[in-house]
Protein backbone atom coordinates (compact mmCIF):
# COMPACT_ATOMS: atom_id res chain seq x y z
CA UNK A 1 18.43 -11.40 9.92
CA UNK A 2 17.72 -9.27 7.17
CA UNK A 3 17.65 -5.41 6.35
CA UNK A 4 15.45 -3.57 4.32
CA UNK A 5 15.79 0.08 3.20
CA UNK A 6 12.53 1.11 2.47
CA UNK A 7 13.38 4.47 1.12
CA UNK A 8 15.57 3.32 -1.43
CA UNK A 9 13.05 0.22 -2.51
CA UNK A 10 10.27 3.48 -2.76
CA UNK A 11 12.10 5.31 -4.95
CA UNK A 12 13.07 2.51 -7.19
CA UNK A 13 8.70 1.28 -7.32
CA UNK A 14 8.17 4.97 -7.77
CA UNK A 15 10.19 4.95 -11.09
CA UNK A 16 8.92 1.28 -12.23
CA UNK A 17 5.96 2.87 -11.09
CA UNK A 18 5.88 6.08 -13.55
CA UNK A 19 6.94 3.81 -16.27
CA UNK A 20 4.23 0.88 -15.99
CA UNK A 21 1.34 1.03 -17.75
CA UNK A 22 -0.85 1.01 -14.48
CA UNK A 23 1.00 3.97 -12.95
CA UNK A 24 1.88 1.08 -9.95
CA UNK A 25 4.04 -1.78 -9.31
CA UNK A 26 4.74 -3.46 -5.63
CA UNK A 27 7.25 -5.86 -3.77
CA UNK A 28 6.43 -8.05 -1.04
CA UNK A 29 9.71 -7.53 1.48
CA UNK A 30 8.25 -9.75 4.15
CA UNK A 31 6.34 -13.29 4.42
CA UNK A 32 4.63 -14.15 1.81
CA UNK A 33 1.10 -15.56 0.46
CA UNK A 34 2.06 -18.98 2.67
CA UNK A 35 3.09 -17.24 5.81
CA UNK A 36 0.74 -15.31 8.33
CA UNK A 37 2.38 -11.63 7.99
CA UNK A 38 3.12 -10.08 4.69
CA UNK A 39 4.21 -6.37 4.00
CA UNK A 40 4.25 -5.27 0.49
CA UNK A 41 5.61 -1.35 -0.74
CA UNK A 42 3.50 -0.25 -3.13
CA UNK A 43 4.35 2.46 -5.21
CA UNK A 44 1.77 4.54 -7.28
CA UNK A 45 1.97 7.73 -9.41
CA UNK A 46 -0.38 10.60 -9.38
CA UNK A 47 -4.03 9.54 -9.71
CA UNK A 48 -3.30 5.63 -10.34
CA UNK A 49 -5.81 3.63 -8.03
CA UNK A 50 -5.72 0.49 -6.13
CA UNK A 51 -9.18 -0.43 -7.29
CA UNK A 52 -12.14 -1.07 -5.25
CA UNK A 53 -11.45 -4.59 -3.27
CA UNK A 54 -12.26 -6.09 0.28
CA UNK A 55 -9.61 -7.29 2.90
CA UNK A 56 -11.03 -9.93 5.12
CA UNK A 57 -7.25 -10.05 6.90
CA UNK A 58 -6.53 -7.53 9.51
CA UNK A 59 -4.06 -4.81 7.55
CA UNK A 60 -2.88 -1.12 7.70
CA UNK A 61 -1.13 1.32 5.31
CA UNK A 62 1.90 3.27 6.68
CA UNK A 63 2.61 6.27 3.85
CA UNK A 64 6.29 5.75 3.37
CA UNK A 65 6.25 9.11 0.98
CA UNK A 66 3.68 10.97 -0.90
CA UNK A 67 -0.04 11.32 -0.16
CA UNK A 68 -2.65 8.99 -0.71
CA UNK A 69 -7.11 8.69 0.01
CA UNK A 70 -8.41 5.45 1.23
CA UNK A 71 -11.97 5.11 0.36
CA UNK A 72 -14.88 3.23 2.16
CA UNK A 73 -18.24 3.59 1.18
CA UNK A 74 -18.92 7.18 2.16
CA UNK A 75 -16.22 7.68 4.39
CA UNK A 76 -12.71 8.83 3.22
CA UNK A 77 -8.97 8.96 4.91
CA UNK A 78 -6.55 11.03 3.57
CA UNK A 79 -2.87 9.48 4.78
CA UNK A 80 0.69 11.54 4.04
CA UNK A 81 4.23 10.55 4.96
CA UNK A 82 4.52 9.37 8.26
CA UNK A 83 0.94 8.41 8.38
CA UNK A 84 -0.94 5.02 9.62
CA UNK A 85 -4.45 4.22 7.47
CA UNK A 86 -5.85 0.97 9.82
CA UNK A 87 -7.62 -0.92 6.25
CA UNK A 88 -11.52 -1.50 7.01
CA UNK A 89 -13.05 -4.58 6.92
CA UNK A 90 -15.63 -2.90 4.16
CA UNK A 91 -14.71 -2.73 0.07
CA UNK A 92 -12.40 -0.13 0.05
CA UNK A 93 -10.24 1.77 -2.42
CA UNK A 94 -6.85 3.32 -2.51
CA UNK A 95 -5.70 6.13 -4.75
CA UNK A 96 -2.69 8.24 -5.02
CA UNK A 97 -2.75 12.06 -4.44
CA UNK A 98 0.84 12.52 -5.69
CA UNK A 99 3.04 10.32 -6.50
CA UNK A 100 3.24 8.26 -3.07
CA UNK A 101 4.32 5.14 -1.66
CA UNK A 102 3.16 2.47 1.22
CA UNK A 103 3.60 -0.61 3.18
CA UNK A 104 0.74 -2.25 3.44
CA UNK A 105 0.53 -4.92 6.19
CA UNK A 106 -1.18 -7.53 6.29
CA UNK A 107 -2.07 -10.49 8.82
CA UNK A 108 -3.98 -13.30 7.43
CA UNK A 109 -6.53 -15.07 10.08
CA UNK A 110 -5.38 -18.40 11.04
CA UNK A 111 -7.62 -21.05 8.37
């Protein structure tokens, strides 16, 4: 069994974060590209963007801090703390509000 404190991982992407050049940085704590379920935190710093990318998997985005705007098309989500964004199936964006930070889950469909 393992234990993850995703507070503490947040705040330590959030500073990586603020000092990388993209104004984000990530760590997959679960699964992995070869396994079925992966969640990744993702930190990002004021007005850095996930840029504009499909997700054929099924996936969500929990706000672990901050707040963030998930783009579709025309339609927009706005997620803070505490917060579940369900991913669409469409191109889609993310961007960062304020300095924020997510799990993103995702389940790959079985090949």
């Amino acid at each position: 069994m393992q234990k993850f404190s995703l507070e503490a991982l947040a705040r330590e992407l959030l500073e990586r974060a603020a000092a990388a050049g993209g104004g984000r940085t990530a760590e997959t704590v679960v699964g992995g590209h070869e396994l079925a379920l992966r969640q990744t935190v993702v930190a990002m710093v004021k007005d850095s963007m996930l840029g504009e990318h499909e997700s054929p998997e099924q996936a969500t985005v929990y706000v672990l801090r901050g707040r963030v705007r998930m783009t579709a098309g025309s339609d927009s989500w706005e997620g803070r703390s505490g917060d579940l964004l369900v991913v669409p199936s469409s191109r889609h964006n993310l961007e960062a509000i304020e300095d924020s930070a997510v799990l993103l889950t995702v389940l790959k469909q079985p090949k």
